[in-house]
Protein backbone atom coordinates (compact mmCIF):
# COMPACT_ATOMS: atom_id res chain seq x y z
CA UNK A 1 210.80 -47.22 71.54
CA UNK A 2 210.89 -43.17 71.82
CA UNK A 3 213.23 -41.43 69.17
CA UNK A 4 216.82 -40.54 70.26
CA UNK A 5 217.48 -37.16 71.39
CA UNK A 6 221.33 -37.97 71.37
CA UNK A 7 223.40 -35.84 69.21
CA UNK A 8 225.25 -38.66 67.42
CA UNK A 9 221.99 -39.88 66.70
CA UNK A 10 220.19 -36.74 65.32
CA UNK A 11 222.99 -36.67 63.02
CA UNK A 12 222.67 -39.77 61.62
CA UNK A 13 219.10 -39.12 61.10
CA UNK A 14 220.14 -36.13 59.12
CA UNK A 15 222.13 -37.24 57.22
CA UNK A 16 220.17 -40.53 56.23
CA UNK A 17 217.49 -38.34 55.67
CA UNK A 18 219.65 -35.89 53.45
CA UNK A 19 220.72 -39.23 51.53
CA UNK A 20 217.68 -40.87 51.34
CA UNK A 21 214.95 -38.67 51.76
CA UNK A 22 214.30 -37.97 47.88
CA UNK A 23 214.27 -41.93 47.02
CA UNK A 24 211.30 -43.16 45.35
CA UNK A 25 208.78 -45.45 47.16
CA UNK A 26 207.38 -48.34 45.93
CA UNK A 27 204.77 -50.62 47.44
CA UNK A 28 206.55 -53.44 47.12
CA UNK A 29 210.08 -54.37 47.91
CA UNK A 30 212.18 -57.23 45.85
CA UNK A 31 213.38 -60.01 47.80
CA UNK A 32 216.61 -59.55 46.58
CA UNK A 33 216.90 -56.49 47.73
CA UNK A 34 219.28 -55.71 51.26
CA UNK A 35 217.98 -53.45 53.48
CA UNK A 36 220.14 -50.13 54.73
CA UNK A 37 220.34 -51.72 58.36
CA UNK A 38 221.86 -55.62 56.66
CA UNK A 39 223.90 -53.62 54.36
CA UNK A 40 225.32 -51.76 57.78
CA UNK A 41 225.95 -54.62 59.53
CA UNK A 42 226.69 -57.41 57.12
CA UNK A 43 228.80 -55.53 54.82
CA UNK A 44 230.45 -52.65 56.44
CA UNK A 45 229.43 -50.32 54.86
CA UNK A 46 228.41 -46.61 56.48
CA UNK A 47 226.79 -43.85 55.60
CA UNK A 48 229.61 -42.04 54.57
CA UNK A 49 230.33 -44.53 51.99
CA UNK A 50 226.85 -43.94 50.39
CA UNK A 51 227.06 -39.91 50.71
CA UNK A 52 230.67 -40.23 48.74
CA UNK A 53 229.55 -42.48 46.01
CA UNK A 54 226.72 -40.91 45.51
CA UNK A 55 222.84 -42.35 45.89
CA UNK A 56 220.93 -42.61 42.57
CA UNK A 57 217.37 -41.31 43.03
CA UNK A 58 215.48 -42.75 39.85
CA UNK A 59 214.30 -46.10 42.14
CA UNK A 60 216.54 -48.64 39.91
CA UNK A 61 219.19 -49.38 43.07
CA UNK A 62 217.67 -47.57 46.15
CA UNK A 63 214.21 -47.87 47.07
CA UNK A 64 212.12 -47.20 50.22
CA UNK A 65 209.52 -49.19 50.90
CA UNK A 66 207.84 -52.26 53.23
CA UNK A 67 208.42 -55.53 53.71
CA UNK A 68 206.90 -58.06 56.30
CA UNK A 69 205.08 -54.65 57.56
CA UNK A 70 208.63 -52.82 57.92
CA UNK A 71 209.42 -49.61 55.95
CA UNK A 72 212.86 -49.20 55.24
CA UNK A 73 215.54 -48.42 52.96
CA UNK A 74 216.26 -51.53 50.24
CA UNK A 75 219.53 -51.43 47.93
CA UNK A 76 220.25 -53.45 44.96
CA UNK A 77 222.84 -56.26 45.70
CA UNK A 78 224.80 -54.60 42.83
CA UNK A 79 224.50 -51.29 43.39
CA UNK A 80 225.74 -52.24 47.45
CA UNK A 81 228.67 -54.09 45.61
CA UNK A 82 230.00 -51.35 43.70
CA UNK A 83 229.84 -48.77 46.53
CA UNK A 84 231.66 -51.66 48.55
CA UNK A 85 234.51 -51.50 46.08
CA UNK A 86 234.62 -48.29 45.74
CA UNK A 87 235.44 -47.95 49.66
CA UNK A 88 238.37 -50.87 49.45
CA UNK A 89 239.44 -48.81 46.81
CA UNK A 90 240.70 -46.04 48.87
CA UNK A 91 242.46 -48.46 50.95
CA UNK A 92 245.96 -48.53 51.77
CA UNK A 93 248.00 -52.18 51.10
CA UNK A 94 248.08 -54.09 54.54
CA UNK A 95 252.05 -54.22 54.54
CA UNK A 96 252.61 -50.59 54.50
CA UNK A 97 253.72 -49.30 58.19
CA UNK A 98 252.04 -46.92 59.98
CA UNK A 99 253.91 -44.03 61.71
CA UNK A 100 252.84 -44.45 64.93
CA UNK A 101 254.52 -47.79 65.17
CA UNK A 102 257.58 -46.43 63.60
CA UNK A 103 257.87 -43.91 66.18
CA UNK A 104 257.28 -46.73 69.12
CA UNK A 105 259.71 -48.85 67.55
CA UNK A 106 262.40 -46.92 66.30
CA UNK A 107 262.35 -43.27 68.09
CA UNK A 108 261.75 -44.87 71.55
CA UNK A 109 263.71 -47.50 71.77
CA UNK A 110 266.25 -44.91 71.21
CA UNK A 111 267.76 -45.97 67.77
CA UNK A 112 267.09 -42.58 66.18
CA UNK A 113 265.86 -39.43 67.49
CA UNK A 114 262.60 -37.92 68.59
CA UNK A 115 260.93 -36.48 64.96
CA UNK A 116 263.50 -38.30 62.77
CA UNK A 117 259.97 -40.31 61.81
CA UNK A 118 258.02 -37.03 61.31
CA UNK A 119 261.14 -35.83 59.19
CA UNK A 120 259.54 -38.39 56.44
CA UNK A 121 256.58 -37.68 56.04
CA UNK A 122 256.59 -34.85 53.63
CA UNK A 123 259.92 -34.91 52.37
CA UNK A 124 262.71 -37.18 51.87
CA UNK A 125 265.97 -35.49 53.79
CA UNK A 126 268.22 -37.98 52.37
CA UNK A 127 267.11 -37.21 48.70
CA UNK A 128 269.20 -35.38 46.04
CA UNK A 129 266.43 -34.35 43.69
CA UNK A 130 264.84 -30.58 43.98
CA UNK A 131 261.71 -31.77 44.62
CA UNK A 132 262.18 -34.72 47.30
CA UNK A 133 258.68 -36.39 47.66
CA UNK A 134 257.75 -37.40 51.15
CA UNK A 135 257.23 -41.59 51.87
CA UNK A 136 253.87 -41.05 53.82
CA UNK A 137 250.49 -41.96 52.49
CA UNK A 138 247.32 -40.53 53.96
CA UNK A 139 244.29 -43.01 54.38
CA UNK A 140 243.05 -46.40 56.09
CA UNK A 141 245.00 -49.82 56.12
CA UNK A 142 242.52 -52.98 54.68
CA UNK A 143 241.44 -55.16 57.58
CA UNK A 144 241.26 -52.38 59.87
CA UNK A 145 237.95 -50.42 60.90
């Protein structure tokens, strides 16, 4: 199949290649080892994921190298675990509310008005400290993509 001249697709190429291109290659691969594409798709993890943990380029967790006549990029089973808890890390709890279905619910139907929702976000308008601290929390709900 001919390379990809898509855009989406040249950057992913960079930026594999900006991750992985100074990894170590060995002959021979482990078994144990997952390769980039399984990691992918089996484990959600991206390549963002690897570019904020951080890829360690001494050949003990990421290695490129061929197996059953495929070169590739292999990762340790528990170097992938780690940088798949640091990702649900960053996760917001599952029973937090987003604002978008505050604003359908509450601001549409009419039971408060328009921006009363936005109003909350960085500040609390019904506190009495100096410093009211807004309720909103910036990041990615667990179970979601």
């Amino acid at each position: 199949m001919a390379p990809s001249n898509r855009k989406n697709h040249l950057d992913e190429d960079q930026l594999k290649d900006d991750l992985f291109g100074n990894v170590k290659m060995f002959s021979q691969v482990p078994a144990a080892y997952v390769s980039l594409k399984e990691a992918e798709r089996e484990n959600g993890v991206c390549l963002m994921d690897f570019k904020k943990f951080g890829v360690p380029l001494d050949g003990s967790s990421v290695m490129r190298g061929k197996r059953n006549g495929h070169m590739g990029i292999y990762l340790e089973p528990g170097y992938l675990q780690d940088v798949r808890n640091y990702k649900t890390a960053d996760k917001i709890s599952a029973d937090y509310l987003s604002e978008k279905h505050l604003v359908r619910c509450l601001e549409r139907k009419n039971c408060f008005e328009k921006g009363w929702v936005k109003g909350y976000r960085e500040t609390d308008p019904d506190s009495t400290s100096a410093n009211p601290k807004g309720w909103a929390i910036w990041g990615q709900k667990e179970g979601q993509r």
